[in-house]
Protein backbone atom coordinates (compact mmCIF):
# COMPACT_ATOMS: atom_id res chain seq x y z
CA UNK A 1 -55.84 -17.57 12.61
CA UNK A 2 -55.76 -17.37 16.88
CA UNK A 3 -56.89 -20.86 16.17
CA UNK A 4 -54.02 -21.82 13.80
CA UNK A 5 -51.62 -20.57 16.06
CA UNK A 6 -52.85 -22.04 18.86
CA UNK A 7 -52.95 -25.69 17.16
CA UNK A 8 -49.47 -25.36 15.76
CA UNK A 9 -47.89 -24.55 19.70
CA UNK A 10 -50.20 -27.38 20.81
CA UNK A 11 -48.62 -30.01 18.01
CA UNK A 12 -44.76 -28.67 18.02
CA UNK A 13 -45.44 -28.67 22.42
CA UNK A 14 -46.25 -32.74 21.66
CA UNK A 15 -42.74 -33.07 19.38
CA UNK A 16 -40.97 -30.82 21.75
CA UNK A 17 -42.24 -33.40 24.54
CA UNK A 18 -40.91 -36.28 22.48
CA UNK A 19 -37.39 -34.52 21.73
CA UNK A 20 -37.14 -34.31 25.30
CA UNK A 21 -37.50 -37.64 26.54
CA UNK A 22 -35.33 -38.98 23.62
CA UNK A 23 -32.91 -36.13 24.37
CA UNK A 24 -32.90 -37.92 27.89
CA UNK A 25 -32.25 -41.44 26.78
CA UNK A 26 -29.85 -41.25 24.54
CA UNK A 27 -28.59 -37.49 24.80
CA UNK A 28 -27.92 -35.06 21.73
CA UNK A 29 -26.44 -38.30 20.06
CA UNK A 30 -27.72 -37.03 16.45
CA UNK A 31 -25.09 -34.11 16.69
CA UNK A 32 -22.48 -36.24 14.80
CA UNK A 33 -25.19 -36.46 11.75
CA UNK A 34 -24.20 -34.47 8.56
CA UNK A 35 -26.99 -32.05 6.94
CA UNK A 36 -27.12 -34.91 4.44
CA UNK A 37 -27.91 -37.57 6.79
CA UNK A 38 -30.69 -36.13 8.06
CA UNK A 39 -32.21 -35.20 4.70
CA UNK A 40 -31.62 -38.81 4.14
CA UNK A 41 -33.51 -39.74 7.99
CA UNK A 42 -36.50 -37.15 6.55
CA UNK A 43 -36.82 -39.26 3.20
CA UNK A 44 -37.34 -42.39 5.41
CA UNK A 45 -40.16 -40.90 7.67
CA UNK A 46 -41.71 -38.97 4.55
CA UNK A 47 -41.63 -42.48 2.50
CA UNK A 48 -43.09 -44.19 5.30
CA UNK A 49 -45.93 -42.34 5.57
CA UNK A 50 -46.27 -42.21 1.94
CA UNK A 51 -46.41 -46.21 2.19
CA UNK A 52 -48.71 -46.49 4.60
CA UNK A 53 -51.15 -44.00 2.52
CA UNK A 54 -50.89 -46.01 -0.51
CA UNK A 55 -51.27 -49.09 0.85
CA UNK A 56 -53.61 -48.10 3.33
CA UNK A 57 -52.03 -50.83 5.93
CA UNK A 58 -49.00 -50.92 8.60
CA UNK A 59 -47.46 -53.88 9.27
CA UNK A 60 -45.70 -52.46 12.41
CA UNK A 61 -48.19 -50.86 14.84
CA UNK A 62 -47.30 -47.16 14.29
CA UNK A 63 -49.07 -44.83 12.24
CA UNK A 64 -47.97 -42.07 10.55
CA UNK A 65 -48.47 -39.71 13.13
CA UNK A 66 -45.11 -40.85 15.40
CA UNK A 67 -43.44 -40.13 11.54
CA UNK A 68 -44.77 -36.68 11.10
CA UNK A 69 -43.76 -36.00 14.73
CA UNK A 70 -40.16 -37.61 14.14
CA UNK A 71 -39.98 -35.40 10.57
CA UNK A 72 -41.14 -31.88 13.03
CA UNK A 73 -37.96 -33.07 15.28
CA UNK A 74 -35.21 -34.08 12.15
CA UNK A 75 -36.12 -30.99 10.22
CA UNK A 76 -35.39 -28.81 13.76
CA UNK A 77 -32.25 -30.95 13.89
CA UNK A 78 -31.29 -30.26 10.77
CA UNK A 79 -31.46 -26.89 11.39
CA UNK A 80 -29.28 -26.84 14.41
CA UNK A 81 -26.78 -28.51 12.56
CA UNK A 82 -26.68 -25.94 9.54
CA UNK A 83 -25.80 -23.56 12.01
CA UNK A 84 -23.38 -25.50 14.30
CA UNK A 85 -21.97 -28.30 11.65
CA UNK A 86 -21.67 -31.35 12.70
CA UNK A 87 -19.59 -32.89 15.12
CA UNK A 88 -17.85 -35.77 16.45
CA UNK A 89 -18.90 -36.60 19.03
CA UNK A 90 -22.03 -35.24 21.48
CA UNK A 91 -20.43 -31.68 21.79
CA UNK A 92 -23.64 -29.36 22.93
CA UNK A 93 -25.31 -30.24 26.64
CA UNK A 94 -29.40 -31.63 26.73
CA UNK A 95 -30.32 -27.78 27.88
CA UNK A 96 -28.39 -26.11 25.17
CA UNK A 97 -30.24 -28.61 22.61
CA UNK A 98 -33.49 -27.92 24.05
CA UNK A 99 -32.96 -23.79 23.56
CA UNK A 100 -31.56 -24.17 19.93
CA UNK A 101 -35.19 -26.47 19.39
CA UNK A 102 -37.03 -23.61 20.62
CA UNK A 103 -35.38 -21.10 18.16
CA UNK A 104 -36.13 -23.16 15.73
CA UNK A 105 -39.99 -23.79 16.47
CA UNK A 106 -40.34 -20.02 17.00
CA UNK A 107 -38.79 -19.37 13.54
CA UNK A 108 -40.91 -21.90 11.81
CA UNK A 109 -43.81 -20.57 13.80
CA UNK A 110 -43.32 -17.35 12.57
CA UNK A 111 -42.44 -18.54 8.82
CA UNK A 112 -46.25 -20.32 9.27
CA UNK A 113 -47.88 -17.49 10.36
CA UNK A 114 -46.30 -15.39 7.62
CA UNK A 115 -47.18 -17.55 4.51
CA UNK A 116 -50.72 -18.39 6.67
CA UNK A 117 -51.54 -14.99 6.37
CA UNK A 118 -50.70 -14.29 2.28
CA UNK A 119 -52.12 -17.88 1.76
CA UNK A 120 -55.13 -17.28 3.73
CA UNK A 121 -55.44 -20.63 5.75
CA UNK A 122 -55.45 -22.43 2.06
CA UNK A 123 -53.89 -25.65 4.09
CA UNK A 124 -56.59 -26.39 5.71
CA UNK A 125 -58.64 -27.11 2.27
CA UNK A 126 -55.50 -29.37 1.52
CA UNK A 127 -55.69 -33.81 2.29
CA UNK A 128 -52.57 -34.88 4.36
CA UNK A 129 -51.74 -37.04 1.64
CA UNK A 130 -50.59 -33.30 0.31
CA UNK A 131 -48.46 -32.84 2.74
CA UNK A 132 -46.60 -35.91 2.10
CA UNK A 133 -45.94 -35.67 -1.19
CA UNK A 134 -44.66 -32.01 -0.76
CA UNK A 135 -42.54 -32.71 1.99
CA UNK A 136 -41.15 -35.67 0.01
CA UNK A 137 -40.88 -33.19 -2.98
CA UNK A 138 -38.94 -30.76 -0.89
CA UNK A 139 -37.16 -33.56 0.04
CA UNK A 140 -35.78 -34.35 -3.17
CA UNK A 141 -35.12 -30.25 -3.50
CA UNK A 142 -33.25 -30.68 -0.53
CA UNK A 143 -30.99 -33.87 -1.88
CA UNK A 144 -30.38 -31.38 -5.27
CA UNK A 145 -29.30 -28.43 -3.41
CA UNK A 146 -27.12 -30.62 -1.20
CA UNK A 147 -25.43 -32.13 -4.54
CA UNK A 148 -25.23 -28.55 -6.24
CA UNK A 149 -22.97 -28.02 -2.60
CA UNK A 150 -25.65 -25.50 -1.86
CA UNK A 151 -24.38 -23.16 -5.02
CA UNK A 152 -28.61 -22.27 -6.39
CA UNK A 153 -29.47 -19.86 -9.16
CA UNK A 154 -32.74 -18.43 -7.76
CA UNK A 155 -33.69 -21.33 -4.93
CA UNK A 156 -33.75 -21.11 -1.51
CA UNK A 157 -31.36 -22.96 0.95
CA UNK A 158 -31.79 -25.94 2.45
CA UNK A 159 -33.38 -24.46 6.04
CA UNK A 160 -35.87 -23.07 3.91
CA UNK A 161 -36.97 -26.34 2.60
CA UNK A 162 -36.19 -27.94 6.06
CA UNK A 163 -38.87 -24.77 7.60
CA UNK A 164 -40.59 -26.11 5.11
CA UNK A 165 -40.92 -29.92 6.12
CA UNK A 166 -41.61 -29.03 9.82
CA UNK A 167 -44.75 -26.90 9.04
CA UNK A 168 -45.89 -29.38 6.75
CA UNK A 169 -45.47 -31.95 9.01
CA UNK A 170 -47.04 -29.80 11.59
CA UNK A 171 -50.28 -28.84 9.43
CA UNK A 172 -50.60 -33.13 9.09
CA UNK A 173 -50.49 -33.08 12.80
CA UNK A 174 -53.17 -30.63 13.21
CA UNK A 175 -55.31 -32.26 10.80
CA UNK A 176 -54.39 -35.32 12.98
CA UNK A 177 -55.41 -34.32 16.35
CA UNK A 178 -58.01 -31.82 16.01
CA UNK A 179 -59.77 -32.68 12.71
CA UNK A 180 -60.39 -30.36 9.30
């Protein structure tokens, strides 16, 4: 499990890299997004890499690991903005941003190493094609929830099934850069 846990800070260390320098260029632009329109941003990079599986080809010359990293960085978004709402305009500074990412990789961190150890490692057994199709499943869990207005029976939210995504995402990356 050191190993799992060392892989994971490794992969969400390469997104948080990538959040950065996009945080840089274009600033915490995505703040004006509603939680909807970033479930909606998720469905595009899940589909994508769903796509590119099937058809086992990309016509433009990115793989699907750029999508799992951009679905790692959405889902964290998403979270920020279930606990801020969204806003007009650009409303929170590039270092305030950067600290409300690293809640949210701790927390799905923890949430990993939680259901890692009742589930005993059983992703690693799992194809990334898996992960795909789950995080497209919660996906479409998310776009219910967000048309029941959030009002579940026995489900859990939507930052559950955004946690969710990111891990998913992050166990594809894994799989991606340091092999089964």
């Amino acid at each position: 499990m050191n190993d799992t846990k060392q892989q994971f800070e490794q992969v969400m260390a390469l997104c948080r890299d990538l959040f950065a320098k996009k945080l840089h260029d274009y600033g915490p632009a995505w703040r004006i997004l509603r939680p909807s329109s970033v479930t909606d941003q998720l469905y595009i990079k899940a589909n994508r890499i769903r796509s590119i599986e099937v058809k086992g080809v990309s016509l433009v010359d990115e793989g699907i690991r750029p999508e799992f990293m951009a679905i790692v960085n959405y889902g964290i978004i998403g979270l920020i903005q279930l606990e801020l709402g969204h806003a007009d305009k650009a409303d929170i500074s590039n270092d305030q941003a950067l600290a409300l990412y690293d809640k949210y990789a701790k927390a799905s961190l923890d949430l990993m190493l939680a259901k890692n150890h009742d589930y005993d490692e059983a992703w690693r057994g799992m194809r990334i094609s898996s992960y795909t199709d789950l995080i497209l499943m919660k996906i479409y869990r998310t776009k219910q929830i967000e048309a029941l207005a959030g009002q579940t029976l026995v489900s859990e939210g939507v930052d559950a099934n955004y946690m969710d995504m990111i891990n998913y995402s992050v166990f594809g990356l894994i799989k991606i850069e340091f092999g089964d």
